[in-house]
C-alpha atoms as a PDB file:
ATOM      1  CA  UNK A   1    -105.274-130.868  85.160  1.00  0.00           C
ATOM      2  CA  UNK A   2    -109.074-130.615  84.327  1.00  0.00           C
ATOM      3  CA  UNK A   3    -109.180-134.118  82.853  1.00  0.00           C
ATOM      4  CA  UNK A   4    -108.336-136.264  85.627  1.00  0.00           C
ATOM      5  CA  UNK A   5    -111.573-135.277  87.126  1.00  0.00           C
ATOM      6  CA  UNK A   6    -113.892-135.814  84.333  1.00  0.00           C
ATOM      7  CA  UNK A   7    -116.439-138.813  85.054  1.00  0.00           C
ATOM      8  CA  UNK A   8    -116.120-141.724  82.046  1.00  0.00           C
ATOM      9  CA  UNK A   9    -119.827-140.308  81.436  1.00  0.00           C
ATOM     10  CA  UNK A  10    -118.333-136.771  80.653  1.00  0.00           C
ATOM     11  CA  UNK A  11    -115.900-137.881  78.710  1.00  0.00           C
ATOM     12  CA  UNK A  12    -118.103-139.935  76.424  1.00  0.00           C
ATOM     13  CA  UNK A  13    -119.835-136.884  75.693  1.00  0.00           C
ATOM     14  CA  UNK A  14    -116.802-134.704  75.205  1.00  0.00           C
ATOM     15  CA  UNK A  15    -116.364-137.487  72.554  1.00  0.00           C
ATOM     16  CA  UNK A  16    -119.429-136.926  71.382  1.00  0.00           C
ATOM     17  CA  UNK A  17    -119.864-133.261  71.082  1.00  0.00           C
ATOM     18  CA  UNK A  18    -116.074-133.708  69.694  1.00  0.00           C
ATOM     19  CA  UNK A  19    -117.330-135.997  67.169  1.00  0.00           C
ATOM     20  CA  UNK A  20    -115.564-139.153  68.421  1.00  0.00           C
ATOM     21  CA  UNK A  21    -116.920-142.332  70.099  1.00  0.00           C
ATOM     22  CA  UNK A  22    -115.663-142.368  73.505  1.00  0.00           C
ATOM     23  CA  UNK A  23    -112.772-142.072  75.524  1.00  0.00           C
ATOM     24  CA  UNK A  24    -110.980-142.239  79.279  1.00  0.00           C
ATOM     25  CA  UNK A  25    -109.125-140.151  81.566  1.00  0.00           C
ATOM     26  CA  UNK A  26    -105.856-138.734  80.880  1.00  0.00           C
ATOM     27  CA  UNK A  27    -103.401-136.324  82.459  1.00  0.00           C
ATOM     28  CA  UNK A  28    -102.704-133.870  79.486  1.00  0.00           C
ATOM     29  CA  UNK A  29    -105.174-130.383  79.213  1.00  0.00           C
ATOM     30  CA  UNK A  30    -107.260-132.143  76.627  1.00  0.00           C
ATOM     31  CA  UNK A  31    -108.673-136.175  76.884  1.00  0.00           C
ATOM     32  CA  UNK A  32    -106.537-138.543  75.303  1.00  0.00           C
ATOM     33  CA  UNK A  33    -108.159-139.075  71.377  1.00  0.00           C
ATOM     34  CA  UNK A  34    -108.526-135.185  71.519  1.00  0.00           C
ATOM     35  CA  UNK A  35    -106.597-133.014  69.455  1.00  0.00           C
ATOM     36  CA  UNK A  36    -105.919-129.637  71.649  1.00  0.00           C
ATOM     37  CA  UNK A  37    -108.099-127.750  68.733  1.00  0.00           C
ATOM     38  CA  UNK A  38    -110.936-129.884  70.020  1.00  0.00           C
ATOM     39  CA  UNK A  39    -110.078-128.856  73.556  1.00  0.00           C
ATOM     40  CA  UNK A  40    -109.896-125.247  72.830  1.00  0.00           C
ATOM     41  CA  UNK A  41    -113.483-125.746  70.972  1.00  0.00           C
ATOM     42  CA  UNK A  42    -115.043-126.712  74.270  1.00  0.00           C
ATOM     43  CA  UNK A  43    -112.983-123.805  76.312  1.00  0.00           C
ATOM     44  CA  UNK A  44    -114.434-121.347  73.743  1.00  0.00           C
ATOM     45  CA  UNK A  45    -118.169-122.692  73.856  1.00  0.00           C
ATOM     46  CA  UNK A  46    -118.521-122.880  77.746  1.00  0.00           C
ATOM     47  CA  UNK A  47    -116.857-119.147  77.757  1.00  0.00           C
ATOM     48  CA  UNK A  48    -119.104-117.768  74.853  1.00  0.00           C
ATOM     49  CA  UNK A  49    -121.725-115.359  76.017  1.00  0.00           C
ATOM     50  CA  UNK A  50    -125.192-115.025  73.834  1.00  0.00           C
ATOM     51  CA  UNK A  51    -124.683-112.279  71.485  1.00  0.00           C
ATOM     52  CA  UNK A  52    -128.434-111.594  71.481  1.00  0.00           C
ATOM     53  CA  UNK A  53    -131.701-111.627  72.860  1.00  0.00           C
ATOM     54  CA  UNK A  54    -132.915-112.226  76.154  1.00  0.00           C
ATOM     55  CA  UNK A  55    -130.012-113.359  77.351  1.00  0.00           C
ATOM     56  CA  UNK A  56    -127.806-111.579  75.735  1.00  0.00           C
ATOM     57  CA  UNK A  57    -123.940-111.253  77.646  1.00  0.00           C
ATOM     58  CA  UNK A  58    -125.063-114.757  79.121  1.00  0.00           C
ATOM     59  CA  UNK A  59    -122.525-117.027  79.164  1.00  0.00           C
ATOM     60  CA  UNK A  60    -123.906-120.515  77.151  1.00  0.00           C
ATOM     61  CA  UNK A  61    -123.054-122.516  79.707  1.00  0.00           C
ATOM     62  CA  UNK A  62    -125.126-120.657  81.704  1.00  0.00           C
ATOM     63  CA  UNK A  63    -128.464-120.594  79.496  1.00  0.00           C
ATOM     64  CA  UNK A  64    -131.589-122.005  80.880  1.00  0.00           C
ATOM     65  CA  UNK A  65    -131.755-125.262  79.517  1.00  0.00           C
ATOM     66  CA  UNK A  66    -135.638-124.782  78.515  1.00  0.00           C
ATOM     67  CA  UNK A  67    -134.364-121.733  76.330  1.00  0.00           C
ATOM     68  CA  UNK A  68    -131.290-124.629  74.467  1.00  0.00           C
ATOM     69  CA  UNK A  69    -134.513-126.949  74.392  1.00  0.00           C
ATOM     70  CA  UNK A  70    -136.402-124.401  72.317  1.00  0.00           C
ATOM     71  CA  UNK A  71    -133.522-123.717  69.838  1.00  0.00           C
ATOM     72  CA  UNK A  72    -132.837-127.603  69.622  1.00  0.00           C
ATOM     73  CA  UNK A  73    -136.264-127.408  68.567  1.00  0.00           C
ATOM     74  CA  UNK A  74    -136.646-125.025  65.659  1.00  0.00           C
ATOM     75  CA  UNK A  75    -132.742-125.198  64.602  1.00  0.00           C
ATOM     76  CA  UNK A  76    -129.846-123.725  66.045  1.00  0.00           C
ATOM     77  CA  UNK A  77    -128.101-120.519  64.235  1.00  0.00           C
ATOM     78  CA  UNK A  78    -125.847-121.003  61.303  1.00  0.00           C
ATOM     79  CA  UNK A  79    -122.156-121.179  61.953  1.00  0.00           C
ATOM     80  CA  UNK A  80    -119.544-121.528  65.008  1.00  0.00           C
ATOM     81  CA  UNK A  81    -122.644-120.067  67.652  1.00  0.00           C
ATOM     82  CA  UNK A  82    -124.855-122.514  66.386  1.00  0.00           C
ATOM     83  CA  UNK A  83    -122.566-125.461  67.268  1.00  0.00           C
ATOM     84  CA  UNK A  84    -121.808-124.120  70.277  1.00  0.00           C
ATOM     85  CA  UNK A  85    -125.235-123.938  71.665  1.00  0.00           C
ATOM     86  CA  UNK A  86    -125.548-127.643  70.176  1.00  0.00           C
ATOM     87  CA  UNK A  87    -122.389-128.530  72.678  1.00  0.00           C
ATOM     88  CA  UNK A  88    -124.047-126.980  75.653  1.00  0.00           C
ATOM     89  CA  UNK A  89    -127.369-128.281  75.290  1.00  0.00           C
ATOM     90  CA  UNK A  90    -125.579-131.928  75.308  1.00  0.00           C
ATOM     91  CA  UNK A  91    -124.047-131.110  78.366  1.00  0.00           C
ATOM     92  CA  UNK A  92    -126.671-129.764  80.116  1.00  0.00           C
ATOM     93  CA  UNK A  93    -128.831-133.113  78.666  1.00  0.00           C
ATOM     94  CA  UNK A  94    -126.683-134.860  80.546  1.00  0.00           C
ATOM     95  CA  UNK A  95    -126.453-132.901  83.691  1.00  0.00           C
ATOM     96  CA  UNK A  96    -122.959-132.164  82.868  1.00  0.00           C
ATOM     97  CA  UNK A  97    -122.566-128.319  83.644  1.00  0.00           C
ATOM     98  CA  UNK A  98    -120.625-128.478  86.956  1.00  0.00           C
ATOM     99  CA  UNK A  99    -117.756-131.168  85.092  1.00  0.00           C
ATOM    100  CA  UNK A 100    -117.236-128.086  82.285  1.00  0.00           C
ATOM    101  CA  UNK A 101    -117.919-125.270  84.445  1.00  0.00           C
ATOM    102  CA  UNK A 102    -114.038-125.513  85.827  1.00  0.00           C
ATOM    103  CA  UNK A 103    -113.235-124.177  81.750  1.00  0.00           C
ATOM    104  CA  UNK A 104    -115.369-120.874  82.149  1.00  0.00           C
ATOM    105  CA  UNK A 105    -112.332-118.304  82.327  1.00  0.00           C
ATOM    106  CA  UNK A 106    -112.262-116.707  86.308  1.00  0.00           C
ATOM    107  CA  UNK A 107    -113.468-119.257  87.951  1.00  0.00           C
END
């Protein structure tokens, strides 16, 4: 499962993107203190892909993390997009991409 090789660092920010305080490893598909709602949250933000722009058909998880800086900056969009950029650019703050990556769908 995905979960036994998330770092204690990862998972504290799973818990926070998730909106929890922390947690540690597990064997099940999402962390122990995550409901599987919360797991398919994450699964759906690393496999979104950036509807426009530049980079639009980008997945977020593969943004450049200058361009997540920017919209950190002057707000990120209304709605579900908007809060998934928010959960990338965490993970990317924290250098986080390759623990996720294993989520994006046919890899």
């Amino acid at each position: 499962m995905w979960c036994r090789s998330l770092s204690s660092r990862a998972l504290v920010v799973y818990g926070k993107i998730a909106g929890m305080n922390e947690s540690t490893g597990g064997d099940g598909e999402a962390a122990p203190g995550f409901t599987q709602e919360q797991h398919q949250d994450l699964v759906d933000a690393i496999n979104q892909r950036m509807p426009f722009g530049k980079f639009e058909g980008t997945h977020l998880i593969d943004l450049p993390e200058p361009y997540l800086v920017w919209f950190k900056q002057q707000g990120f969009p209304q709605g579900k997009l908007g809060r998934q950029m928010a959960l990338v650019y965490e993970i990317k703050l924290n250098g986080l991409e390759s623990t996720f990556r294993p989520l994006l769908a046919g890899t």
